[in-house]
C-alpha atoms as a PDB file:
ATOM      1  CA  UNK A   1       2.673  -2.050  25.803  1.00  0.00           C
ATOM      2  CA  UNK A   2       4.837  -5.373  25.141  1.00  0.00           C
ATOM      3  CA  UNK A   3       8.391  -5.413  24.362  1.00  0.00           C
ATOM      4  CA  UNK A   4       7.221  -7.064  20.946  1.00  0.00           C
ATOM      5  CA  UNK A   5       4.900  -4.331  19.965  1.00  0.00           C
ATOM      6  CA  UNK A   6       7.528  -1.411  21.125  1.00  0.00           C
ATOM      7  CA  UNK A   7      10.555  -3.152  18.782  1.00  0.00           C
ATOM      8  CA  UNK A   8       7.781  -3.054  15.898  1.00  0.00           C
ATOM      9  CA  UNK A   9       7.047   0.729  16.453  1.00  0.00           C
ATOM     10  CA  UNK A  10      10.397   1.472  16.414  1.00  0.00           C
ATOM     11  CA  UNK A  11      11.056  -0.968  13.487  1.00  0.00           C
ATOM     12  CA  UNK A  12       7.910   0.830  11.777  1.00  0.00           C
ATOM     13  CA  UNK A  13      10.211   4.315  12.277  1.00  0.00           C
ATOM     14  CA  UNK A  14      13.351   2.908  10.460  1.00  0.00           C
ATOM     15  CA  UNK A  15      11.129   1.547   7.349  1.00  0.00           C
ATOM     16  CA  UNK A  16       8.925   4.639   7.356  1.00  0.00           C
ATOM     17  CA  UNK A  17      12.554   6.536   6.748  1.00  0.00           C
ATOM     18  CA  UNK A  18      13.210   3.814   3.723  1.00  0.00           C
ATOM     19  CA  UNK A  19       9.466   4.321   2.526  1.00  0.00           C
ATOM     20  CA  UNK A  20      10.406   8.436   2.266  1.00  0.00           C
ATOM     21  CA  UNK A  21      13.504   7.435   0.166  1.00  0.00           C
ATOM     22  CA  UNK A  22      11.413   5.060  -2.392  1.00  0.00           C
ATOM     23  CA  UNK A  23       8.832   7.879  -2.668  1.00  0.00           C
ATOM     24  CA  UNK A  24      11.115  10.514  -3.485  1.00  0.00           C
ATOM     25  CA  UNK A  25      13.539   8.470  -5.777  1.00  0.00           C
ATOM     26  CA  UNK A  26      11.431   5.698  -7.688  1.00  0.00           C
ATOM     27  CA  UNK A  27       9.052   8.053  -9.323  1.00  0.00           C
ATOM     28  CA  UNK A  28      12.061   9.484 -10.381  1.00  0.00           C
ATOM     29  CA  UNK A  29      13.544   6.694 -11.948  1.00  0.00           C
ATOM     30  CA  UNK A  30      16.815   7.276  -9.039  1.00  0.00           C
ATOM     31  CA  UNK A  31      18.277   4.121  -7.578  1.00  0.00           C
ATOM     32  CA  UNK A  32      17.413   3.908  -4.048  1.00  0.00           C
ATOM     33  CA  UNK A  33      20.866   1.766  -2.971  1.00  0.00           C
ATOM     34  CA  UNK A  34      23.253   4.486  -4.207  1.00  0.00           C
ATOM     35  CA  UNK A  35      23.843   6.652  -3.313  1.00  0.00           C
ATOM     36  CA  UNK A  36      23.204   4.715  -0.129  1.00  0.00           C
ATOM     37  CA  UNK A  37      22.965   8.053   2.220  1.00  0.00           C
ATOM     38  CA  UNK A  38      20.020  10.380   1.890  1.00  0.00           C
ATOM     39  CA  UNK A  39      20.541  13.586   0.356  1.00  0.00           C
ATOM     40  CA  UNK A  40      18.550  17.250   0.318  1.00  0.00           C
ATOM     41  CA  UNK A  41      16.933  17.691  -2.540  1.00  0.00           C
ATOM     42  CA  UNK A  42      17.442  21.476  -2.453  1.00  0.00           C
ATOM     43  CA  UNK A  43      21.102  20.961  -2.378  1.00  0.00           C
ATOM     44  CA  UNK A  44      22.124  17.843  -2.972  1.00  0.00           C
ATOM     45  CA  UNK A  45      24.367  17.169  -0.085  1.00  0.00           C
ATOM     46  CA  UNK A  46      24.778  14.144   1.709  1.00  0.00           C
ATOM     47  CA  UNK A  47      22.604  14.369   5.387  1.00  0.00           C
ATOM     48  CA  UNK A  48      24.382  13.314   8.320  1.00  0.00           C
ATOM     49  CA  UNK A  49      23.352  10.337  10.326  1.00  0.00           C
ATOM     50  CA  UNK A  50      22.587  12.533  13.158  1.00  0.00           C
ATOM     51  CA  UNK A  51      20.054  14.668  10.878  1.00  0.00           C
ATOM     52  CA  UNK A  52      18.512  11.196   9.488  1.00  0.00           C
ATOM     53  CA  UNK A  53      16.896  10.202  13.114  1.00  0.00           C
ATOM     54  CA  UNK A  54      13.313   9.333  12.054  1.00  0.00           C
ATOM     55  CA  UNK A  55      11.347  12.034  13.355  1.00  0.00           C
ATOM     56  CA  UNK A  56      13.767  13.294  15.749  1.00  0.00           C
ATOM     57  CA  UNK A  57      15.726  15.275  13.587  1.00  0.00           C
ATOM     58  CA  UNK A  58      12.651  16.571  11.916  1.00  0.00           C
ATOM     59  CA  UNK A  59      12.340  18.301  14.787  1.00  0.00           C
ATOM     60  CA  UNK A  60      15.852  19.257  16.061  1.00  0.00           C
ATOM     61  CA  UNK A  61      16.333  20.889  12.487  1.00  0.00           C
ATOM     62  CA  UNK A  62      12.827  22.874  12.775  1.00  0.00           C
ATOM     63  CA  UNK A  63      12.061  21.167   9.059  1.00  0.00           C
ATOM     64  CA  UNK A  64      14.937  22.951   7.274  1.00  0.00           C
ATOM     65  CA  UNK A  65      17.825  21.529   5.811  1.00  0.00           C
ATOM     66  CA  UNK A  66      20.944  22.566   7.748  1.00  0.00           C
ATOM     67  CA  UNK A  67      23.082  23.068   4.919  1.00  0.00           C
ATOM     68  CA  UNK A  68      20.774  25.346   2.556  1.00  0.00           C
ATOM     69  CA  UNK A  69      18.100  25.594   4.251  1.00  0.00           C
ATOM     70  CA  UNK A  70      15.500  24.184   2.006  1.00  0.00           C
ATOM     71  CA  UNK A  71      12.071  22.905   3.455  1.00  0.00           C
ATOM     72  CA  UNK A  72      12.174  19.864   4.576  1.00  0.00           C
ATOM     73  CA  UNK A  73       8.050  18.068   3.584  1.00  0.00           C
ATOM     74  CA  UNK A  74       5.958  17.329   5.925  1.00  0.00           C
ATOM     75  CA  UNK A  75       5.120  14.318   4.452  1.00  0.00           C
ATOM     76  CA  UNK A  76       9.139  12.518   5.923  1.00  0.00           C
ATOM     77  CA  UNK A  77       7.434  12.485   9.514  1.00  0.00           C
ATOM     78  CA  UNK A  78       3.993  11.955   8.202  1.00  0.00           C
ATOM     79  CA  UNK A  79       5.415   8.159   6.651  1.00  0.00           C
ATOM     80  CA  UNK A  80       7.841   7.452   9.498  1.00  0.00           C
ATOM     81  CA  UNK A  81       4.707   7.755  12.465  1.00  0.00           C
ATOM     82  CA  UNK A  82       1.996   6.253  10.420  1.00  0.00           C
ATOM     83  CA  UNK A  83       4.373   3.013   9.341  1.00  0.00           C
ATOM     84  CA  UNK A  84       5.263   3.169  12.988  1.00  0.00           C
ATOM     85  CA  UNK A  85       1.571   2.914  14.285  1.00  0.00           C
ATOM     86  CA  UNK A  86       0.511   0.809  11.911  1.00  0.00           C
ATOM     87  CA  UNK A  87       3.647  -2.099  13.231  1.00  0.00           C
ATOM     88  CA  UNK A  88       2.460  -1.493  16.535  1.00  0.00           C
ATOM     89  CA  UNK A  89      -1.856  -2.217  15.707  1.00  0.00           C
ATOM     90  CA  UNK A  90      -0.729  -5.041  14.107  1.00  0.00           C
ATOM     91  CA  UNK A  91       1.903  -6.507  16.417  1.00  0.00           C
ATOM     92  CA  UNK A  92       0.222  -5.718  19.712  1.00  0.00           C
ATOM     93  CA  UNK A  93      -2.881  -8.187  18.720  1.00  0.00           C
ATOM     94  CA  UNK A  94      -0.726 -11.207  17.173  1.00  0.00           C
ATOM     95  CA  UNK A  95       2.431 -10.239  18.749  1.00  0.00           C
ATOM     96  CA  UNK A  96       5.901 -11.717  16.514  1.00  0.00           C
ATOM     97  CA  UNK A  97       3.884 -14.204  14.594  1.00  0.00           C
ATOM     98  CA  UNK A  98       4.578 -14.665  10.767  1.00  0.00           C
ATOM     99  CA  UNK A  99       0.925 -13.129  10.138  1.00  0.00           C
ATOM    100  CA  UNK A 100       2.285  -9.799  11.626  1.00  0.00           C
ATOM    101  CA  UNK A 101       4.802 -10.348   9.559  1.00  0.00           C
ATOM    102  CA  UNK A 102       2.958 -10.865   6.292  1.00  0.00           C
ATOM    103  CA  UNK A 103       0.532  -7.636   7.249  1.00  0.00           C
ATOM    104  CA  UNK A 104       3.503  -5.421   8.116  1.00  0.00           C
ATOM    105  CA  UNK A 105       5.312  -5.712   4.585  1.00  0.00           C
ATOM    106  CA  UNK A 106       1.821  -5.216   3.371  1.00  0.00           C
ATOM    107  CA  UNK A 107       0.845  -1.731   4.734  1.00  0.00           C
ATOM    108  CA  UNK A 108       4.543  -0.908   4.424  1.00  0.00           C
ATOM    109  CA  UNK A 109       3.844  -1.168   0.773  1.00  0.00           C
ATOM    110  CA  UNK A 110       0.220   0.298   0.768  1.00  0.00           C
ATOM    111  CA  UNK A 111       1.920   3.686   2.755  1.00  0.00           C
ATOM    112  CA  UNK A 112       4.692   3.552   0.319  1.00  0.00           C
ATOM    113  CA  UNK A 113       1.985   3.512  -2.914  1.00  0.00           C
ATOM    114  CA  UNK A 114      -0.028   5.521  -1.279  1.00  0.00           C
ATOM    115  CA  UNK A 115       2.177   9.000  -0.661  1.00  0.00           C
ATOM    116  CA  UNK A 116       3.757   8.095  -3.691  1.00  0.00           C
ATOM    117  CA  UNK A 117       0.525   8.514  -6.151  1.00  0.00           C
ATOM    118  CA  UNK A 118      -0.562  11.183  -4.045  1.00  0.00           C
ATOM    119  CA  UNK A 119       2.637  13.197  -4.899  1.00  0.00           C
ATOM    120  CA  UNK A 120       3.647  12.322  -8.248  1.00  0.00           C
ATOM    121  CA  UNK A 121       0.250  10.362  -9.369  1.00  0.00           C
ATOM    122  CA  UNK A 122       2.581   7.200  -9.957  1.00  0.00           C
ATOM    123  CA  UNK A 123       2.726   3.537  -8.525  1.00  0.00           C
ATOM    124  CA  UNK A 124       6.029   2.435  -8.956  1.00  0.00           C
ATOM    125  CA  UNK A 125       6.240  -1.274 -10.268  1.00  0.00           C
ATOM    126  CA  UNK A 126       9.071  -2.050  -7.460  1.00  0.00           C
ATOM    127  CA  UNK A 127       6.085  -1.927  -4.967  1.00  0.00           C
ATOM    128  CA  UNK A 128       3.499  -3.576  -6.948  1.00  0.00           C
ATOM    129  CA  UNK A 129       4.673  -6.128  -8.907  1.00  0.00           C
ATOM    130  CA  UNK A 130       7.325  -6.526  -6.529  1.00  0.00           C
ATOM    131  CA  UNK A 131       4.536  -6.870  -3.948  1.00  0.00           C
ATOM    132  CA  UNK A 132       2.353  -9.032  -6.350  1.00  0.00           C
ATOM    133  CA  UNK A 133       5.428 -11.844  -5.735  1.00  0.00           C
ATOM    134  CA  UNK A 134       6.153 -11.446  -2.334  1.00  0.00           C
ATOM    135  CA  UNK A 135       2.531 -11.907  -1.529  1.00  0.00           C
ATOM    136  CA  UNK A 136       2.301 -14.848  -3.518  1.00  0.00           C
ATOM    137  CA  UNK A 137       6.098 -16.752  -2.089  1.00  0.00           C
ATOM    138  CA  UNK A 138       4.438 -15.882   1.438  1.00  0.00           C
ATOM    139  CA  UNK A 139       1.146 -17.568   0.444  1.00  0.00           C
ATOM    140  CA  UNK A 140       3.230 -20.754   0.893  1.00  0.00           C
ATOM    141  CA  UNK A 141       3.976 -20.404   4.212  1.00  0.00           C
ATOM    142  CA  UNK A 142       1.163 -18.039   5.871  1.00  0.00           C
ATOM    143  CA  UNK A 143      -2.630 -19.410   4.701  1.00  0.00           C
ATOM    144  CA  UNK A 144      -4.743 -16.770   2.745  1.00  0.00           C
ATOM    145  CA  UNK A 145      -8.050 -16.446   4.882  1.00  0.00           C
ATOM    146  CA  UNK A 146     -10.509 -17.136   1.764  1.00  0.00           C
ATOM    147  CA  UNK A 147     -12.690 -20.511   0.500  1.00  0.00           C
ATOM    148  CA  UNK A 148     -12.799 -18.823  -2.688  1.00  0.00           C
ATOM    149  CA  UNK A 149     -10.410 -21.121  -4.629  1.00  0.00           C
ATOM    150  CA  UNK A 150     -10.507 -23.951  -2.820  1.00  0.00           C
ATOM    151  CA  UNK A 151     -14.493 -24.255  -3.368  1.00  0.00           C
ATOM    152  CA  UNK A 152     -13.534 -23.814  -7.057  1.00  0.00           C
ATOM    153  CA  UNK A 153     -11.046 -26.657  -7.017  1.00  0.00           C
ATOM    154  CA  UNK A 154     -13.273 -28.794  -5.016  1.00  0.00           C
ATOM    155  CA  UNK A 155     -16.000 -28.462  -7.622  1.00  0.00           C
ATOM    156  CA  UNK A 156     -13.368 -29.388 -10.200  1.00  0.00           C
ATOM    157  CA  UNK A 157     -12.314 -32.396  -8.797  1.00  0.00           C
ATOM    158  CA  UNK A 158      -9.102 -31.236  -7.372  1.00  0.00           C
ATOM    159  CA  UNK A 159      -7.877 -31.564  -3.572  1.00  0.00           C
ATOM    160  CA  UNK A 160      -4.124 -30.069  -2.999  1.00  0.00           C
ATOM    161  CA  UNK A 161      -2.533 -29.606  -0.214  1.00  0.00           C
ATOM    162  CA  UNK A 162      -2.947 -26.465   1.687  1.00  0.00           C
ATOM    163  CA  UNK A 163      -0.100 -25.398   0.912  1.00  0.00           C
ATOM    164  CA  UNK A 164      -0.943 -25.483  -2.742  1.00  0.00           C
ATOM    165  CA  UNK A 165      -4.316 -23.854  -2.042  1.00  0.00           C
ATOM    166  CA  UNK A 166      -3.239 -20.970  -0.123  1.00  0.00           C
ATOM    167  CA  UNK A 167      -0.946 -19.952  -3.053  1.00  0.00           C
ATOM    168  CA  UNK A 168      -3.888 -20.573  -5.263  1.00  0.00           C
ATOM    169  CA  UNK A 169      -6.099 -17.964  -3.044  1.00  0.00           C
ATOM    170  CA  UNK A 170      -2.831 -15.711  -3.314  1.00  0.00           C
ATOM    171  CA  UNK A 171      -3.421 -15.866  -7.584  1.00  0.00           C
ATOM    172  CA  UNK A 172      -6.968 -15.554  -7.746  1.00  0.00           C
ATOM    173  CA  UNK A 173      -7.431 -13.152  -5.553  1.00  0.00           C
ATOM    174  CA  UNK A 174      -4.203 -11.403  -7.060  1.00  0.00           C
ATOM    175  CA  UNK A 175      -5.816 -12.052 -10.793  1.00  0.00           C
ATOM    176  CA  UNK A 176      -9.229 -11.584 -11.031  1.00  0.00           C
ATOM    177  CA  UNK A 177     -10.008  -8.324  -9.192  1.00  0.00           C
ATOM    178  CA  UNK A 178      -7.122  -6.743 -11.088  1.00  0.00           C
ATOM    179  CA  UNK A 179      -8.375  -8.174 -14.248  1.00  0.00           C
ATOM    180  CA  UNK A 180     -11.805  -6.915 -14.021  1.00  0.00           C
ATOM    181  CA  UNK A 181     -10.656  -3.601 -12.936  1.00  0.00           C
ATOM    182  CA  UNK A 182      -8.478  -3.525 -16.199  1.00  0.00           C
ATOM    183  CA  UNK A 183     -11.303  -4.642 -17.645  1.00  0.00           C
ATOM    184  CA  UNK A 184     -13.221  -1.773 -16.684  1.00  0.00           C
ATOM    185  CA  UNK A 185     -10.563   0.789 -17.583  1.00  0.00           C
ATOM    186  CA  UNK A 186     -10.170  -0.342 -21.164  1.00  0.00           C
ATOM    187  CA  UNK A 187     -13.941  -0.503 -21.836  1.00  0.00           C
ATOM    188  CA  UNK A 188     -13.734   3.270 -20.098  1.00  0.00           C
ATOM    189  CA  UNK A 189     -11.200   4.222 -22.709  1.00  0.00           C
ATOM    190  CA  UNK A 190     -12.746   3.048 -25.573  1.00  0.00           C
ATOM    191  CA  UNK A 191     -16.078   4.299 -25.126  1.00  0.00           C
ATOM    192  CA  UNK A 192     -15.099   7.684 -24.006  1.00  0.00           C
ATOM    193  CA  UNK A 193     -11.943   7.703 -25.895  1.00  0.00           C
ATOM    194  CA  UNK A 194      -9.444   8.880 -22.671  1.00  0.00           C
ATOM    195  CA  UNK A 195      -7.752   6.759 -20.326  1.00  0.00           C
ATOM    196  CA  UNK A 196     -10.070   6.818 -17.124  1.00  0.00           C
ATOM    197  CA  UNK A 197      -7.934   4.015 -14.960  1.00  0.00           C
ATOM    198  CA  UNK A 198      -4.205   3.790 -14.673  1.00  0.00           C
ATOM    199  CA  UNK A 199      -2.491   0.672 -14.997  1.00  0.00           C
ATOM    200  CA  UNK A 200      -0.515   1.063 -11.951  1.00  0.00           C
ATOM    201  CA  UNK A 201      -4.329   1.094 -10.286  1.00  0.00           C
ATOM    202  CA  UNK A 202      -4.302  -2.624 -11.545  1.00  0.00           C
ATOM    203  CA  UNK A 203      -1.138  -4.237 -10.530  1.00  0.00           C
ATOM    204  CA  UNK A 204      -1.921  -2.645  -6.966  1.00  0.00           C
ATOM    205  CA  UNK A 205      -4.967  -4.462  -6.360  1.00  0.00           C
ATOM    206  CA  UNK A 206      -3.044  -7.753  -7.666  1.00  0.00           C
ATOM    207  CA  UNK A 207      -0.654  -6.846  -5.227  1.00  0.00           C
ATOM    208  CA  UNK A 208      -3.531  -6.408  -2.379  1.00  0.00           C
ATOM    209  CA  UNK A 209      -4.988  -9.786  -4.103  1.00  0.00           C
ATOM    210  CA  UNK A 210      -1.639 -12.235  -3.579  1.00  0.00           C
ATOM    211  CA  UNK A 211      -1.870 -10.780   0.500  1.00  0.00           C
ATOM    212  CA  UNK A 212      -5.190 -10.754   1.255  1.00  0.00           C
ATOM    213  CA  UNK A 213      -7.380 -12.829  -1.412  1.00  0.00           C
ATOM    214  CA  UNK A 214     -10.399 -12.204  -2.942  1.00  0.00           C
ATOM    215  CA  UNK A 215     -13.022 -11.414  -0.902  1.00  0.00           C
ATOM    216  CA  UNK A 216     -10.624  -8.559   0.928  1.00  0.00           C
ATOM    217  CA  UNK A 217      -9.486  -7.239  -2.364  1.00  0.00           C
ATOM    218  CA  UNK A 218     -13.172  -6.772  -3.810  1.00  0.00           C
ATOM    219  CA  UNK A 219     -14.501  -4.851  -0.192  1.00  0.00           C
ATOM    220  CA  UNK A 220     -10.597  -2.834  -0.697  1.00  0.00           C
ATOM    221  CA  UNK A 221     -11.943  -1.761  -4.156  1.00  0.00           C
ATOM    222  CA  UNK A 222     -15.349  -1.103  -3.328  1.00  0.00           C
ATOM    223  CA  UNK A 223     -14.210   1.292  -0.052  1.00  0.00           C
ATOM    224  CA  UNK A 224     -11.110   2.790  -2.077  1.00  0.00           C
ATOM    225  CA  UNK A 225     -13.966   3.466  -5.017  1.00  0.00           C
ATOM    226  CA  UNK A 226     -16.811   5.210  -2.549  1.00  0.00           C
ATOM    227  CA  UNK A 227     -14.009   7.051  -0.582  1.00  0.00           C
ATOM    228  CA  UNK A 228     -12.429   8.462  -4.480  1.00  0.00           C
ATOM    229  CA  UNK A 229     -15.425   9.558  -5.342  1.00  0.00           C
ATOM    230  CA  UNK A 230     -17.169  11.157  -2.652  1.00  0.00           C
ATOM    231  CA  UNK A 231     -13.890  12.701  -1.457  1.00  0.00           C
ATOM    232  CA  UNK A 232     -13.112  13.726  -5.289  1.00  0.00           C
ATOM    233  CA  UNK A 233     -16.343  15.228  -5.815  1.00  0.00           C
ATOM    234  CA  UNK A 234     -15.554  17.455  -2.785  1.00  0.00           C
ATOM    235  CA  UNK A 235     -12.656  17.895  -3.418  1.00  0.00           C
ATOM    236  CA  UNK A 236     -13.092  19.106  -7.005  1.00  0.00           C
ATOM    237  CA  UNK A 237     -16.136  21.724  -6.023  1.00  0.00           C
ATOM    238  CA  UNK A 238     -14.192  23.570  -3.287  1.00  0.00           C
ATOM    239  CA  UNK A 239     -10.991  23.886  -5.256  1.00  0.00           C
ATOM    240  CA  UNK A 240     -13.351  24.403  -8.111  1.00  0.00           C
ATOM    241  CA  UNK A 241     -11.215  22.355 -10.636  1.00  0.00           C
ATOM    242  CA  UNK A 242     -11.936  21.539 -14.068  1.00  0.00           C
ATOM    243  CA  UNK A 243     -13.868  18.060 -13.060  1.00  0.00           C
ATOM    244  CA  UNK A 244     -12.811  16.570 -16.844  1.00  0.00           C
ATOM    245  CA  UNK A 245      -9.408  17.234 -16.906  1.00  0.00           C
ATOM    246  CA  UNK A 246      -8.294  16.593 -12.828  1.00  0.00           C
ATOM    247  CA  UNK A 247      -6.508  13.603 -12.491  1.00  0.00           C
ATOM    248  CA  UNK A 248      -7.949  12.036  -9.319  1.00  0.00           C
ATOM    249  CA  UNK A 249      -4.789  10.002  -7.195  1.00  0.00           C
ATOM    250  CA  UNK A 250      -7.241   6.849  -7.159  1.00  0.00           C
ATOM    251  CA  UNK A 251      -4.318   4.670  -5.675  1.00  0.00           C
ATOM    252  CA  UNK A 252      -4.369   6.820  -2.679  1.00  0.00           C
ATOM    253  CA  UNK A 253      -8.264   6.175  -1.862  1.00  0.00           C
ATOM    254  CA  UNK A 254      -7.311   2.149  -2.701  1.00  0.00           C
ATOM    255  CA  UNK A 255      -4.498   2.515  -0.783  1.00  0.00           C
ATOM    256  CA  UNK A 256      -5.621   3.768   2.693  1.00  0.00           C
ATOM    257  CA  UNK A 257      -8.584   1.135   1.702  1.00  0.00           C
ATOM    258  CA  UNK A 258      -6.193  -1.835   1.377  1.00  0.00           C
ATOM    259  CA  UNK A 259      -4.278  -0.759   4.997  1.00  0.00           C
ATOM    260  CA  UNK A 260      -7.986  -0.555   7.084  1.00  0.00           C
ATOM    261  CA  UNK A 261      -8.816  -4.325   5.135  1.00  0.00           C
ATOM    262  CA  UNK A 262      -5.683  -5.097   6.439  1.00  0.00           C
ATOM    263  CA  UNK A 263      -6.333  -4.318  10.033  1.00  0.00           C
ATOM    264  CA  UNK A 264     -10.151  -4.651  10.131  1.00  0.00           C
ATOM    265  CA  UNK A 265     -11.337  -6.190   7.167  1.00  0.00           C
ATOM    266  CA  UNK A 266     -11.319  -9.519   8.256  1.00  0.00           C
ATOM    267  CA  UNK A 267     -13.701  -8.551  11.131  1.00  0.00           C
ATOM    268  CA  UNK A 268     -15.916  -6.566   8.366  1.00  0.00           C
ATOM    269  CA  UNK A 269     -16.473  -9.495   6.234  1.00  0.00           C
ATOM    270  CA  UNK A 270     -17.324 -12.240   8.849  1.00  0.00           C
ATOM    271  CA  UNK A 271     -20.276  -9.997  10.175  1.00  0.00           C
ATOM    272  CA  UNK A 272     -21.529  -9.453   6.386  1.00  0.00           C
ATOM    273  CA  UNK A 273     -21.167 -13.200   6.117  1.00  0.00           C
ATOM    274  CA  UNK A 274     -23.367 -13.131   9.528  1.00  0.00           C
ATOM    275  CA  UNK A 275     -25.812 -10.684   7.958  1.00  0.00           C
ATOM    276  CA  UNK A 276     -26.549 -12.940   4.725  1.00  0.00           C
END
């Protein structure tokens, strides 16, 4: 273990804490800068920095609040260690490069997305279209590992700097997977008159897009899609749910899809490209 991929673990702690405080408050429509301490849901009082401790306190508290007592969810320790573990696979590889950088806000987001639709079946925008833009701005500065617009601009006669191209990677790959899949959703909802795709499901792959291009977005929808429905399908006959009415948390299938593209998926598509 290097000194680099310890500070990210611990760094992946702190913003896993941050992550449980977006997921509880921006479904919610609650600002997540004031009030600037955390508070029990239960009771409403202010926790001490001492009962904050990623983790730690967690544990030291048994999962209770120590004012009323309330159940604290599993889910605050849950956050903290995956966002933790996740800094640390990507650090430990590329150590403090910009690229670890770029991935860590990204599955920062995805875990954020992810726990979010799976509680309260919502994708806030501050993650996704937020996301969509940071993506994008970073584009500048850390290339997008896709030919897919720059083969396109060739054919048209255009050469820009790479600079220029890697931001253009960033938009199509932001653009036209979350077009199609809104696409898809409205052509759902008028033919079977209900809505069968959320819109937050859209901006979420533009936000996956503007990181990771095309060609990772597409094999993020096409796992987060298989993994939905096989899982839902399972999911549905043992809890024996009403199969037209359950409201599947598809962002949470895309979203542990976007964070193993993220880690793996560049691997993934260079030995389909060997395959072909």
């Amino acid at each position: 273990m290097t000194l680099e991929s310890l500070v990210a673990f611990l760094a992946g702690l702190i913003i896993g804490s941050f992550l449980n405080v977006c997921i509880y408050r921006l479904p919610r429509d609650l600002s997540v800068m004031s009030p600037a301490r955390s508070f029990c849901p239960g009771c409403e009082h202010q926790i001490a920095w001492y009962d904050n401790i990623p983790v730690v306190s967690y544990v030291l508290l048994r999962a209770r609040c120590r004012h009323c007592g309330a159940r604290i969810p599993l889910r605050y320790p849950i956050v903290e260690l995956l966002t933790a573990a996740l800094f640390f696979a990507i650090v430990s590889p590329l150590g403090a490069t910009l690229l670890a950088v770029k991935l860590c806000i990204l599955v920062a987001l995805l875990v954020g997305l992810t726990f979010s639709d799976l509680e309260e079946r919502i994708l806030p925008d501050e993650f996704t279209l937020g996301g969509t833009a940071i993506g994008i701005v970073l584009a500048w500065f850390i290339p997008v590992d896709d030919m897919i617009a720059q083969s396109l601009l060739l054919v048209g006669g255009l050469r820009p700097g790479p600079n220029w191209t890697s931001v253009a990677e960033s938009v199509l790959g932001a653009g036209l997977p979350a077009g199609s899949l809104w696409l898809g959703g409205m052509l759902f909802e008028k033919i079977r008159h209900k809505e069968g795709l959320g819109l937050g499901d859209v901006k979420m792959m533009a936000m996956v897009g503007a990181f990771l291009g095309l060609r990772a977005t597409l094999l993020t929808l096409i796992l987060g899609s298989v993994a939905g429905s096989v899982i839902g399908v399972i999911y549905i006959k043992v809890t024996k749910k009403d199969a037209a009415s359950y409201q599947l948390p598809f962002g949470t299938f895309l979203g542990f899809a976007g964070i193993f593209v993220a880690l793996a998926g560049g691997r993934v598509i260079r030995w389909y490209a060997g395959l072909l």
